[in-house]
N, C-alpha and C. Protein backbone atom coordinates (compact mmCIF):
# COMPACT_ATOMS: atom_id res chain seq x y z
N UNK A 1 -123.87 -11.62 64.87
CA UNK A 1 -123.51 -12.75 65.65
C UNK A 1 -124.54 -13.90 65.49
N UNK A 2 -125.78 -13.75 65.12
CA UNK A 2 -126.81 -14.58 65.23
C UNK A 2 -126.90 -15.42 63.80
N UNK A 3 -126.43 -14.56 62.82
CA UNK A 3 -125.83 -15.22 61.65
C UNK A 3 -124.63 -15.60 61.51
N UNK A 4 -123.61 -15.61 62.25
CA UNK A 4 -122.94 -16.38 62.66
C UNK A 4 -122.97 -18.42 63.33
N UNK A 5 -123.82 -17.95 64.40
CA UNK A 5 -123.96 -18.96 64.94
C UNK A 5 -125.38 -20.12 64.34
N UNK A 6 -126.00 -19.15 63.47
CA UNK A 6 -127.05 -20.24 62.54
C UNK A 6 -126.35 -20.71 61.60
N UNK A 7 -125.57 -20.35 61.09
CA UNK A 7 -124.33 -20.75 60.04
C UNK A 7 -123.53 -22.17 60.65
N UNK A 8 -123.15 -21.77 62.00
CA UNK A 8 -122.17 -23.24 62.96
C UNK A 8 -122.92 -23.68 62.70
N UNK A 9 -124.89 -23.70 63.26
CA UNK A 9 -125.47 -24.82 63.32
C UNK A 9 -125.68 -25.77 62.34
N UNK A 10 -126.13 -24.79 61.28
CA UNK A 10 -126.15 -25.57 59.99
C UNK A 10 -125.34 -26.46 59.50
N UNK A 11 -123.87 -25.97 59.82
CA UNK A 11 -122.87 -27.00 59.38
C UNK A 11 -122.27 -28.07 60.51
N UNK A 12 -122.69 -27.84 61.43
CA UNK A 12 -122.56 -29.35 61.94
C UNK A 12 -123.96 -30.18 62.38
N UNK A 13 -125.28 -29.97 61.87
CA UNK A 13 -126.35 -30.47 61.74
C UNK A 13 -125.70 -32.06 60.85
N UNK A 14 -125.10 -31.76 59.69
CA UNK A 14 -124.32 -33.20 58.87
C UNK A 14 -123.63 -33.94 59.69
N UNK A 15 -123.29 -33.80 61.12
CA UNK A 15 -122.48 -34.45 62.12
C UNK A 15 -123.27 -35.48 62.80
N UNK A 16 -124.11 -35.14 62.92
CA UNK A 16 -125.63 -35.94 63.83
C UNK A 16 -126.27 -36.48 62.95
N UNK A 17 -126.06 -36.83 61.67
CA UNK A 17 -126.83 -37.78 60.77
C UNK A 17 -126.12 -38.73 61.01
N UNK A 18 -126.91 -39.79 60.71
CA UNK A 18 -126.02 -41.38 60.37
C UNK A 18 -126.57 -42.24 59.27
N UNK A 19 -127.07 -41.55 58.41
CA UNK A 19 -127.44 -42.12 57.15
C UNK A 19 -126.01 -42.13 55.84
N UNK A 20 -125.08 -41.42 56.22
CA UNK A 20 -123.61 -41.33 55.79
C UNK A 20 -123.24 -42.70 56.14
N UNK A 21 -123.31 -43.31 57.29
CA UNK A 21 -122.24 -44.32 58.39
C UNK A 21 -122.07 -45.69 57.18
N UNK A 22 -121.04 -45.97 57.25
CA UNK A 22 -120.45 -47.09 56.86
C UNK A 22 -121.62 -48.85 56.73
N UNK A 23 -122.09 -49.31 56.69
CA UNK A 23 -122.02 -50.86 56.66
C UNK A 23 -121.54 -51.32 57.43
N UNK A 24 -121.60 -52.43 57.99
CA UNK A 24 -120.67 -53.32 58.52
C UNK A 24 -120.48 -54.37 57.63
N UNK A 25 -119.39 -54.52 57.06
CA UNK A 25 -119.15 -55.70 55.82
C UNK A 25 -118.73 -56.98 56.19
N UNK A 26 -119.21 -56.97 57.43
CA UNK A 26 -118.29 -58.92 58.07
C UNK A 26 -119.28 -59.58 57.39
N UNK A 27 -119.09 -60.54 57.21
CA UNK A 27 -120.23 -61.99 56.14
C UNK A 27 -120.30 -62.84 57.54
N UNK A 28 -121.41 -62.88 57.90
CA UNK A 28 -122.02 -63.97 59.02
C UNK A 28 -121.88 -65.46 57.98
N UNK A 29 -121.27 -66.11 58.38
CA UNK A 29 -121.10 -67.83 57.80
C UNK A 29 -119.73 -67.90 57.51
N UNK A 30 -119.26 -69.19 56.53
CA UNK A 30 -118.10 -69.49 55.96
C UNK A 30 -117.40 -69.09 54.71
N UNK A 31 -116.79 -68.62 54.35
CA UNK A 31 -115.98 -68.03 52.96
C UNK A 31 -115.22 -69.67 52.18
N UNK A 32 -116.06 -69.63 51.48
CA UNK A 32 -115.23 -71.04 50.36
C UNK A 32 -115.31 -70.65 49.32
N UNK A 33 -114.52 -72.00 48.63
CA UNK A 33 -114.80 -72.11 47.53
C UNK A 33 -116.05 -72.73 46.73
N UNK A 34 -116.11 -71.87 45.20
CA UNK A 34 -117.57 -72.39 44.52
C UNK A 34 -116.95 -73.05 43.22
N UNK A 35 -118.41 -73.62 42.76
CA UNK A 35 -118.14 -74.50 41.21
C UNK A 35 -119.44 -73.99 40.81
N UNK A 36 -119.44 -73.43 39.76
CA UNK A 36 -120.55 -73.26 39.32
C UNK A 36 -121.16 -74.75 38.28
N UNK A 37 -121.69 -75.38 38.46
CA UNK A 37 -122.44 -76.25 37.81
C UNK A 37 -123.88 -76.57 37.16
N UNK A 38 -124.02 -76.35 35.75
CA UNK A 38 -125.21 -76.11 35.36
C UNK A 38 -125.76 -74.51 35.66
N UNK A 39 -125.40 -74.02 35.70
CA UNK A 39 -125.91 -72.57 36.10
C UNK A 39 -125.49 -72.18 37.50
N UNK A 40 -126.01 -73.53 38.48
CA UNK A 40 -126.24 -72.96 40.16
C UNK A 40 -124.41 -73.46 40.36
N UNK A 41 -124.89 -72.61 41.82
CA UNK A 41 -123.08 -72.26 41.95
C UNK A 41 -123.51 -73.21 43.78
N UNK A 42 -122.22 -74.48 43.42
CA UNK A 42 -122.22 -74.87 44.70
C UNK A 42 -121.00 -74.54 45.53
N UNK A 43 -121.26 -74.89 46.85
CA UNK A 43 -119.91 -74.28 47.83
C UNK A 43 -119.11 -75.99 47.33
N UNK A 44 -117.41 -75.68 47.91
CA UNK A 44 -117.19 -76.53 47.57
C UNK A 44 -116.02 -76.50 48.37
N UNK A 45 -116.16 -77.67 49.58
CA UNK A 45 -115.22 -77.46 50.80
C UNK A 45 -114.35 -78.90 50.72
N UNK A 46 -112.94 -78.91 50.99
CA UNK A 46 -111.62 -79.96 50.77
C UNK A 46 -112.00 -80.17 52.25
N UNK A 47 -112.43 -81.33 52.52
CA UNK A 47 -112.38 -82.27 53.98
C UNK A 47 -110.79 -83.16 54.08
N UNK A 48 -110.44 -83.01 54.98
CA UNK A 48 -109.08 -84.08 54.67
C UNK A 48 -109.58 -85.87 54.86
N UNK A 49 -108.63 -86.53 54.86
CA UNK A 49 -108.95 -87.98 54.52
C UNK A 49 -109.53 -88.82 55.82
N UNK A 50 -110.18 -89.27 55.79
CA UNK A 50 -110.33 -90.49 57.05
C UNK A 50 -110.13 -91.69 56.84
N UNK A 51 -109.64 -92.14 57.65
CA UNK A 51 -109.59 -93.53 57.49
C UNK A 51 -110.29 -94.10 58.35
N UNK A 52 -110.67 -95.14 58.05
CA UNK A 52 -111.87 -96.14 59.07
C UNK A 52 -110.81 -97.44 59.33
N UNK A 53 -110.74 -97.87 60.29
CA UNK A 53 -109.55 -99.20 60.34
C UNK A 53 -110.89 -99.81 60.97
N UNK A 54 -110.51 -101.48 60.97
CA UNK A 54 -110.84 -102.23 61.53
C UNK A 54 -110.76 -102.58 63.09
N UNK A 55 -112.19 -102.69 63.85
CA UNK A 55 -111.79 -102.90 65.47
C UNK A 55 -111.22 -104.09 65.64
N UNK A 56 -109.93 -103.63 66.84
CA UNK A 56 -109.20 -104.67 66.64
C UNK A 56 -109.71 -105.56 68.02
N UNK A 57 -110.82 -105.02 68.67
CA UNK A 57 -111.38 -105.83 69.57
C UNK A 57 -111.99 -107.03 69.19
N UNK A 58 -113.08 -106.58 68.01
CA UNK A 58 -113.69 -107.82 67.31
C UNK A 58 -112.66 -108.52 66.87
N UNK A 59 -111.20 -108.57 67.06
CA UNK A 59 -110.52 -109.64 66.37
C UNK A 59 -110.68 -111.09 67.31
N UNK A 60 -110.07 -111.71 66.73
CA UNK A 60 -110.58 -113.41 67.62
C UNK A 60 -109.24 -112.91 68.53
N UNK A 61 -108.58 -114.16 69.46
CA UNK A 61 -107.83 -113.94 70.69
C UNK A 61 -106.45 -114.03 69.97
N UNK A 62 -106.10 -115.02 69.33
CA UNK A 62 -104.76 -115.30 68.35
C UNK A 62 -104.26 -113.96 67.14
N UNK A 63 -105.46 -113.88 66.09
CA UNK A 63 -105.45 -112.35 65.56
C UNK A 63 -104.94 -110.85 66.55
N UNK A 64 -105.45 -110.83 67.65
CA UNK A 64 -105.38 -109.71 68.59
C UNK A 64 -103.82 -109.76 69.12
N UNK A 65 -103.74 -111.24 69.43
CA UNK A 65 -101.92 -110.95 69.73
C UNK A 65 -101.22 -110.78 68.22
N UNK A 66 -101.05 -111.36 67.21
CA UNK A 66 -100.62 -110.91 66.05
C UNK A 66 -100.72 -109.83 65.31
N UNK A 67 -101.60 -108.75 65.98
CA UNK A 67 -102.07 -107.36 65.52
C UNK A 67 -100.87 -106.73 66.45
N UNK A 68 -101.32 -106.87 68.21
CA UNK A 68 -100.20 -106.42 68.83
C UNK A 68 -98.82 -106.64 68.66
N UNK A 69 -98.33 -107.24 67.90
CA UNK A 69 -96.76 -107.78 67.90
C UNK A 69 -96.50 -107.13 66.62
N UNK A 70 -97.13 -107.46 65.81
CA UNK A 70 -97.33 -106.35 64.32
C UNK A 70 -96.91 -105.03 64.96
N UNK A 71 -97.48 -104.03 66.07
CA UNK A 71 -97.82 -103.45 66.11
C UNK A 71 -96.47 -102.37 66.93
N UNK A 72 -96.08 -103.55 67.80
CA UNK A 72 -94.93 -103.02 68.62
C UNK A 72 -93.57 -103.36 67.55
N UNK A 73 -93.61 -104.50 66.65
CA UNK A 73 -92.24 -104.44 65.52
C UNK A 73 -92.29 -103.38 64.74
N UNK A 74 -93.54 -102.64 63.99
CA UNK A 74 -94.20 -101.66 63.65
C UNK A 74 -92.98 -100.17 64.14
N UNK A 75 -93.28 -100.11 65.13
CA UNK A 75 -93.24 -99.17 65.98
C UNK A 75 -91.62 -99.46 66.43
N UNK A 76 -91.12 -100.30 66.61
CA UNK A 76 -89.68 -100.34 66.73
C UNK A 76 -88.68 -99.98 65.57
N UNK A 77 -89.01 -100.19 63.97
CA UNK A 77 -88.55 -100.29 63.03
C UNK A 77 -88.76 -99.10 62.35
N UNK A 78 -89.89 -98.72 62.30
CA UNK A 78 -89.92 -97.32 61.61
C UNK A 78 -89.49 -96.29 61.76
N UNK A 79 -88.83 -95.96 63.05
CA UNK A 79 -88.12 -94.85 63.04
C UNK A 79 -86.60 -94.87 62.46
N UNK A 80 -86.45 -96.38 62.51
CA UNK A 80 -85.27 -96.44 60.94
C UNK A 80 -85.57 -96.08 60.19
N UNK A 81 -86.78 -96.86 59.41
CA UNK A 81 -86.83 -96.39 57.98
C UNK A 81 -86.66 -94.68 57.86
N UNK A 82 -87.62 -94.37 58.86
CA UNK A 82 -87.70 -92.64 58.10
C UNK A 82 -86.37 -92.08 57.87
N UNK A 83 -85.41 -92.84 59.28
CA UNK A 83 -84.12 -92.34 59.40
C UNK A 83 -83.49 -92.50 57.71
N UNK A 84 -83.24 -93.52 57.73
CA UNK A 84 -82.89 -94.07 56.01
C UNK A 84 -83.15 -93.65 55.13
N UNK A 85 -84.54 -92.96 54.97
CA UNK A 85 -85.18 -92.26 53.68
C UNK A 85 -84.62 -91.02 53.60
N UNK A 86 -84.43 -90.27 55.15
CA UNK A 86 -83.80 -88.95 55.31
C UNK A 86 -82.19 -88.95 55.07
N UNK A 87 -81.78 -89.71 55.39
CA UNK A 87 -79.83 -89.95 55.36
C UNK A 87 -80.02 -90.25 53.73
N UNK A 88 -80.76 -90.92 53.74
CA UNK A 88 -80.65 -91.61 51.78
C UNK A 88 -80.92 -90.13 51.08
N UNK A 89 -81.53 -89.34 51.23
CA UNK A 89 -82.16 -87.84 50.04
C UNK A 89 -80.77 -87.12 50.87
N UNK A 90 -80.34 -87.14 52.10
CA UNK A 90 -79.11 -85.98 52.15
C UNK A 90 -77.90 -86.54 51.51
N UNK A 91 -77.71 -87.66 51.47
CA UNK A 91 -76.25 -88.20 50.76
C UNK A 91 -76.55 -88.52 49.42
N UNK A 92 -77.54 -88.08 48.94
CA UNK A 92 -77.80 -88.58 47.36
C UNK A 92 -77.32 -86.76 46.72
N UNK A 93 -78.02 -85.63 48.14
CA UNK A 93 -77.79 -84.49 47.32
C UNK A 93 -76.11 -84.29 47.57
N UNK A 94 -75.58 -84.60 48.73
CA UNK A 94 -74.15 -84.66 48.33
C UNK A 94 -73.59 -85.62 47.45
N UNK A 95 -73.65 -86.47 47.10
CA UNK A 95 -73.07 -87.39 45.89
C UNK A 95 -73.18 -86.98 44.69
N UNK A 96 -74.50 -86.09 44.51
CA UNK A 96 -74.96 -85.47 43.25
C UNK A 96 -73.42 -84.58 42.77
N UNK A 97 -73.26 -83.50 43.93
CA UNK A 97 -72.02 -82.77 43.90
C UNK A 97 -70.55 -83.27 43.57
N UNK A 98 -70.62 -84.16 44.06
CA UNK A 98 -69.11 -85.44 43.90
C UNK A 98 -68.86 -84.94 42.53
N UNK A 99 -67.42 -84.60 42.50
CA UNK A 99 -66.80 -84.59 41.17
C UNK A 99 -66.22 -86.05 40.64
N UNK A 100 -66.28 -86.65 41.40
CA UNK A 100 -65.61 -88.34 40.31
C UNK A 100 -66.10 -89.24 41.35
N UNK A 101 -65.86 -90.72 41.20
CA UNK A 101 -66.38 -91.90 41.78
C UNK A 101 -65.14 -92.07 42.95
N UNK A 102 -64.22 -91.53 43.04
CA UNK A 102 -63.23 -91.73 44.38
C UNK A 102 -63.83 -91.22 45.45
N UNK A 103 -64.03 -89.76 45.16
CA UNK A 103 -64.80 -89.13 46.23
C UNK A 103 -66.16 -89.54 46.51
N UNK A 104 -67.35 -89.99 45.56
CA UNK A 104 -68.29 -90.57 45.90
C UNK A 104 -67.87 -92.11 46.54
N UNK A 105 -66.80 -92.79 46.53
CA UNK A 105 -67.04 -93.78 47.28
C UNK A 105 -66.19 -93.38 48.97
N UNK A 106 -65.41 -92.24 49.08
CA UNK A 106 -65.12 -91.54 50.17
C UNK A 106 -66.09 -91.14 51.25
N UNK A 107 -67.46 -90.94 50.51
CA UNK A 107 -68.68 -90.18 50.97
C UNK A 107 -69.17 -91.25 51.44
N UNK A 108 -69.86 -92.35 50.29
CA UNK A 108 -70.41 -93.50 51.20
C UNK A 108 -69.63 -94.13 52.17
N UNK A 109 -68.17 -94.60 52.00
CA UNK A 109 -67.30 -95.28 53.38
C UNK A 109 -68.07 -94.64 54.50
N UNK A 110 -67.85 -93.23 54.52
CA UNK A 110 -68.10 -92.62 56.03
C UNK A 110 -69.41 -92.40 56.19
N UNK A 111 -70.52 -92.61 55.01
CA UNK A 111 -71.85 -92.47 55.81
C UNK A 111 -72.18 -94.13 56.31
N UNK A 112 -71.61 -95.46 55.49
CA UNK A 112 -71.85 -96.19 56.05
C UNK A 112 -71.37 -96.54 57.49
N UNK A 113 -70.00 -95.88 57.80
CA UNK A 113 -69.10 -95.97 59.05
C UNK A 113 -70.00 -95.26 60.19
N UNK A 114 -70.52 -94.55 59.89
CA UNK A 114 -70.90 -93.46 60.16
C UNK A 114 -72.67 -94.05 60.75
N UNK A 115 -73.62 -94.86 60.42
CA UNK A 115 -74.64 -95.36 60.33
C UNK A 115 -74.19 -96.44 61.25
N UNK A 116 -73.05 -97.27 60.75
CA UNK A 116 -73.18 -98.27 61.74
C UNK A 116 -72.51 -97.87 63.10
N UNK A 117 -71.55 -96.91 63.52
CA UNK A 117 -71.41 -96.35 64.83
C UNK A 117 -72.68 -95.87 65.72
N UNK A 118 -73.81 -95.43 64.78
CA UNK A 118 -74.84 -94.86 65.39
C UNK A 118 -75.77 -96.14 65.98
N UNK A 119 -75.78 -96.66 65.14
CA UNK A 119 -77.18 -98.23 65.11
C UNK A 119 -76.72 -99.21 64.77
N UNK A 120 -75.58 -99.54 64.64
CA UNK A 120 -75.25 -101.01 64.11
C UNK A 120 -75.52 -102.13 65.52
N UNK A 121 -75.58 -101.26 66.47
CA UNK A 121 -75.88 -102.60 67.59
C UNK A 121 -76.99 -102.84 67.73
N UNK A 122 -78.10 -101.61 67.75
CA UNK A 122 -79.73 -101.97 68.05
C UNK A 122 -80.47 -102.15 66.59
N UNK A 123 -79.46 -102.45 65.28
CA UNK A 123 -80.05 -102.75 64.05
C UNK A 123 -79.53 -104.33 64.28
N UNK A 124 -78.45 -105.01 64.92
CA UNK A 124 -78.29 -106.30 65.14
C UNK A 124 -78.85 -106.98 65.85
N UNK A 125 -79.93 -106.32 67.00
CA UNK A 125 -80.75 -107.12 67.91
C UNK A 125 -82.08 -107.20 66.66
N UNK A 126 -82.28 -106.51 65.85
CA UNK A 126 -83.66 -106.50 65.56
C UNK A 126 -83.95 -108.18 65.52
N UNK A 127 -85.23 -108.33 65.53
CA UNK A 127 -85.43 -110.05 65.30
C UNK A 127 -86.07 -110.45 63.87
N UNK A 128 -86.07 -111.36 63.37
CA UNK A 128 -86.46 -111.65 62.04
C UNK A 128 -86.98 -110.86 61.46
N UNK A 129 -88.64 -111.21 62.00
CA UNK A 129 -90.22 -110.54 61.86
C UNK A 129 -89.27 -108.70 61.70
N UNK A 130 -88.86 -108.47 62.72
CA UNK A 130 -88.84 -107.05 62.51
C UNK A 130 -87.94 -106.58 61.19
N UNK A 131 -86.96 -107.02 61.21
CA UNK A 131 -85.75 -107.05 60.12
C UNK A 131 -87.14 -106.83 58.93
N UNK A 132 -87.73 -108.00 58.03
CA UNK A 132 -88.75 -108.06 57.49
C UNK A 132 -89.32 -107.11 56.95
N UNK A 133 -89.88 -106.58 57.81
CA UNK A 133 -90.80 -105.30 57.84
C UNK A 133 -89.87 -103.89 58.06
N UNK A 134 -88.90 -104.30 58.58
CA UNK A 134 -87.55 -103.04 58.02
C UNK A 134 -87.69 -102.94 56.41
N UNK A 135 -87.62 -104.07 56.29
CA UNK A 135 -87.16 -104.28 54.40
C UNK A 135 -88.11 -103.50 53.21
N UNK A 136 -89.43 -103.70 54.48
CA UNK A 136 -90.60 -103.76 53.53
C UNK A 136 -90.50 -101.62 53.66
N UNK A 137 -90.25 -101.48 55.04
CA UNK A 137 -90.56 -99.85 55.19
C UNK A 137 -89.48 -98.98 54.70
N UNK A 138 -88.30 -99.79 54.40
CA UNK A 138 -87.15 -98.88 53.38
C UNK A 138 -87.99 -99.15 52.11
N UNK A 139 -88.77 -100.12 51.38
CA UNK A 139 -89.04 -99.16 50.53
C UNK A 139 -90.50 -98.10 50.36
N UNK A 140 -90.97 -98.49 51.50
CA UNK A 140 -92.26 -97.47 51.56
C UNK A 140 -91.14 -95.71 51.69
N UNK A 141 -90.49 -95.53 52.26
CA UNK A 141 -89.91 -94.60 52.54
C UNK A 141 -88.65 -93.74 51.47
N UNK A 142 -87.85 -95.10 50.83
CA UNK A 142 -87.60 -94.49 49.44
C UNK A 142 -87.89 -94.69 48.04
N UNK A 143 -88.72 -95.66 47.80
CA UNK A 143 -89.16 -95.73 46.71
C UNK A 143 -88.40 -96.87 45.90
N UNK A 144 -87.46 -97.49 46.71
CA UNK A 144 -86.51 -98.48 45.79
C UNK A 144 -86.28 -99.39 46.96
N UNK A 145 -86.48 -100.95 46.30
CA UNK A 145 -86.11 -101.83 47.49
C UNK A 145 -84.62 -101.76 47.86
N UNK A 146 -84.74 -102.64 49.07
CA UNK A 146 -83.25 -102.59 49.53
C UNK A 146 -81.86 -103.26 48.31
N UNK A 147 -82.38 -104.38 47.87
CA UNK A 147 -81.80 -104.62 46.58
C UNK A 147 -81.01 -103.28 45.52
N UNK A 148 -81.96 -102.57 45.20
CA UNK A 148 -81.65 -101.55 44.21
C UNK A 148 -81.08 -100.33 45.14
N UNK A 149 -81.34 -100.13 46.51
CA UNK A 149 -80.58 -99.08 46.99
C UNK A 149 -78.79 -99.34 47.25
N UNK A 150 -78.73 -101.18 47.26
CA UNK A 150 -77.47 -101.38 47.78
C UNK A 150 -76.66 -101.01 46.40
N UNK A 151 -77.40 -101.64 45.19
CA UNK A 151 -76.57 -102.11 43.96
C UNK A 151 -76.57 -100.44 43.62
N UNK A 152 -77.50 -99.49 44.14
CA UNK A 152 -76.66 -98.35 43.65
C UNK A 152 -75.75 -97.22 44.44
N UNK A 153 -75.60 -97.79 45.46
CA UNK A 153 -74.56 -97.41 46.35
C UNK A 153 -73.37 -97.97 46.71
N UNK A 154 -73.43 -99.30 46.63
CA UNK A 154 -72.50 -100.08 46.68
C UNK A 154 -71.65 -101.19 45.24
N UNK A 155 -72.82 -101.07 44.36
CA UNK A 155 -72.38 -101.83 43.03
C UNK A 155 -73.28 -103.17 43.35
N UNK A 156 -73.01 -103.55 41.73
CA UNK A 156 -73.73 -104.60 41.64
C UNK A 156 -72.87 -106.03 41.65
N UNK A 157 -72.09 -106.18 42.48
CA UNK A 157 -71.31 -107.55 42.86
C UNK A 157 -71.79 -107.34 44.53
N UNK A 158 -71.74 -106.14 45.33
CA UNK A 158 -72.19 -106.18 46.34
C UNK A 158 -73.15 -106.46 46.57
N UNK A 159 -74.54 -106.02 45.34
CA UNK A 159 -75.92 -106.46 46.02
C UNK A 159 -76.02 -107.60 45.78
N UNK A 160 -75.56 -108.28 44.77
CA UNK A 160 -75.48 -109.73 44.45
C UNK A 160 -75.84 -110.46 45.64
N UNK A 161 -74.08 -110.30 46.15
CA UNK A 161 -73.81 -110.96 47.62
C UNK A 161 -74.60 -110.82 48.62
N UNK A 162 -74.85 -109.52 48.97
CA UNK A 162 -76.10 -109.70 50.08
C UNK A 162 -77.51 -110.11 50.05
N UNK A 163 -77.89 -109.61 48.73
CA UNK A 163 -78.70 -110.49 48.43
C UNK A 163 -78.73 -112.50 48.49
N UNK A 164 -78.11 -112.55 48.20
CA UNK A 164 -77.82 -114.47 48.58
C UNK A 164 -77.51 -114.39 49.82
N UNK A 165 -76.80 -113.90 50.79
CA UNK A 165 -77.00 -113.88 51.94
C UNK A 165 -78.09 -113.73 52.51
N UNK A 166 -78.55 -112.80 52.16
CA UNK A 166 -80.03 -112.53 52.75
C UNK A 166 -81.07 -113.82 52.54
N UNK A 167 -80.79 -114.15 51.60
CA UNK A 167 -82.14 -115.62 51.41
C UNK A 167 -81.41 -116.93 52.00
N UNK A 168 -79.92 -116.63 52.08
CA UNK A 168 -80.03 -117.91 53.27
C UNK A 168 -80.73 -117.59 54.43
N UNK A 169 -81.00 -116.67 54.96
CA UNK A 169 -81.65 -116.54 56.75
C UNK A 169 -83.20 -116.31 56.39
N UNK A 170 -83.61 -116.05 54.70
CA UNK A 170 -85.22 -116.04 54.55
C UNK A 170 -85.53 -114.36 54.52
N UNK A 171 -84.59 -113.81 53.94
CA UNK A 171 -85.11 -112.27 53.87
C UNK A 171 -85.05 -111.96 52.29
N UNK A 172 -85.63 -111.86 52.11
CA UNK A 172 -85.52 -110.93 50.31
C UNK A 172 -85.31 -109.35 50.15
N UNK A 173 -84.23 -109.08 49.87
CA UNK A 173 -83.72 -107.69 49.48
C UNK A 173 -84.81 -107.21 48.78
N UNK A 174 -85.42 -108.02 47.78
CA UNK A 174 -86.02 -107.24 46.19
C UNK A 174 -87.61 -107.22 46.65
N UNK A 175 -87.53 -107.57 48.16
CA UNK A 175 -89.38 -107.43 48.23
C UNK A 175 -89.93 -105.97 48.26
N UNK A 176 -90.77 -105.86 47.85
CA UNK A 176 -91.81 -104.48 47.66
C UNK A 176 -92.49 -104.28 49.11
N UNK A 177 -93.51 -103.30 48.95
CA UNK A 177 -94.17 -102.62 49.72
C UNK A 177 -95.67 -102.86 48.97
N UNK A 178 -96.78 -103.27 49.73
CA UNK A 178 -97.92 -103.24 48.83
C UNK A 178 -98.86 -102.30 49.97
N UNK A 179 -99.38 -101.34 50.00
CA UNK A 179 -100.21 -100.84 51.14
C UNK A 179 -101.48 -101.27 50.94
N UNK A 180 -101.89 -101.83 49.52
CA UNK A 180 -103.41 -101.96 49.37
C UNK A 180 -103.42 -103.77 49.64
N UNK A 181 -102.40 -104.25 49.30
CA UNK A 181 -103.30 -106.11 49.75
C UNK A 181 -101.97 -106.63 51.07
N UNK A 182 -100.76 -107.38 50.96
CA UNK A 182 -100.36 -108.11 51.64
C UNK A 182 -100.04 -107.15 53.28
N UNK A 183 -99.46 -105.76 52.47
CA UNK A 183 -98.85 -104.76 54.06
C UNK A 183 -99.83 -104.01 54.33
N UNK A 184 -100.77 -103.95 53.95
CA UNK A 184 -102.53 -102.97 54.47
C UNK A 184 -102.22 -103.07 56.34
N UNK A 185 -101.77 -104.13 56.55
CA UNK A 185 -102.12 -103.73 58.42
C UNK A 185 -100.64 -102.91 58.95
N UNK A 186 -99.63 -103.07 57.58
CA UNK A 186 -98.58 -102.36 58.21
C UNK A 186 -98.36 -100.96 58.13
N UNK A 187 -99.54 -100.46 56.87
CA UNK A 187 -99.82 -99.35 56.17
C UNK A 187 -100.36 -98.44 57.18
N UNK A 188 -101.14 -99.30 57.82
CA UNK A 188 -102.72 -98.85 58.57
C UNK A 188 -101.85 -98.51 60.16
N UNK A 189 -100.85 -99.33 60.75
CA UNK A 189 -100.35 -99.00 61.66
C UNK A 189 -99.35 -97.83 61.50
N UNK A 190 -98.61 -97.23 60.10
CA UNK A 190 -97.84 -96.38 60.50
C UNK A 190 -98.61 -94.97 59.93
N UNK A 191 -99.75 -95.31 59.67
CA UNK A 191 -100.44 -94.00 59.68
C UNK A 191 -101.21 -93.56 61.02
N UNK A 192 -101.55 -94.37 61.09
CA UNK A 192 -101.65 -94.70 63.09
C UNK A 192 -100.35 -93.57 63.65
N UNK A 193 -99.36 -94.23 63.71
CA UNK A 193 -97.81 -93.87 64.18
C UNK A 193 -97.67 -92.29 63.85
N UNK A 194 -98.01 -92.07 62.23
CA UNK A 194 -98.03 -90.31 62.12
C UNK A 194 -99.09 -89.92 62.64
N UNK A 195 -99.90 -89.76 63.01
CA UNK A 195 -101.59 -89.33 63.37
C UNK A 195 -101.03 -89.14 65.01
N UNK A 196 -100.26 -89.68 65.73
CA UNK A 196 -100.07 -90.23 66.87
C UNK A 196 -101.33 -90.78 67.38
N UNK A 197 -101.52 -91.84 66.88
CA UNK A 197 -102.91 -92.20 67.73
C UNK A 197 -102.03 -93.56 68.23
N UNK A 198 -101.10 -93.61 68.13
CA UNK A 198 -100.45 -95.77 68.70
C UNK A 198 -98.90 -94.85 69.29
């Protein structure tokens, strides 16, 4: 019995060690990415973008109301555009499908019918200035001025016409979007608008 029980002891004596035990493998700090350069290996961390805008306090008293009015036409108009950019990529992927030009002009009748039942009354109050900067944010939003979205949805005798309409009241269909020189404060406000900071 006594060699018995020196035998248990022996074999669970390996139970009460802890020179077996595991590591703890957590890494105290941050896990990134590296570049090795020249030999030494640096960390190498993606910060996202900042933007620095201009205080619009330091603006003079006249600037400060023209920032604010910018700011609220801004903010009235753009939730068209996005609307427009989004209706424009879903009816482009149904038109894609269209088997002939009857049915693609079936499709546009009712998305235009269809657009102006929704907004044709609070797209007729807009006021100049805002209209304007509508023009300018359909094409920040699809990539083609209003000019080239009509003439390819509607033909090119239609954009003609609205186009000359349009420059009797002082609007240009074919104007661009510039974010770096003339629309920078309109740029700067609708990143504002996504950020929700306005």
């Amino acid at each position: 019995m006594r060699k018995f029980i020196f035998i248990l002891f022996l074999q669970l004596i390996p139970v009460l060690l802890f020179s077996q035990q595991e590591k703890d493998t957590v890494v105290k700090g941050i896990i990134t990415n590296v570049t090795v350069f020249e030999g030494d290996t640096i960390p190498y961390i993606s910060l996202p973008v900042i933007y620095i805008y201009a205080d619009k306090y330091r603006m003079s008293e006249s600037e400060r109301i023209a920032y604010d009015k910018l700011v609220r036409n801004v903010k009235k108009v753009y939730p068209y555009a996005c609307l427009a950019g989004m209706k424009l990529r879903e009816y482009n992927d149904i038109l894609m499908k269209a088997p002939d030009k009857g049915e693609r002009r079936r499709i546009m009748k009712k998305a235009e019918q269809e657009i102006k039942d929704q907004f044709g009354t609070e797209l007729k109050q807009l006021t100049f200035s805002q209209g304007k900067i509508l023009i300018k944010l359909l094409y920040r939003e699809t990539g083609n001025t209003s000019y080239e979205l009509v003439q390819e949805l509607r033909g090119k005798f239609v954009a003609f016409f609205y186009q000359a309409f349009a420059r009797l009241f002082g609007y240009n269909l074919k104007s661009t979007y510039d974010p770096e020189g003339e629309d920078r404060l309109i740029e700067i406000i609708v990143l504002q608008i996504q950020k929700g900071l306005i």
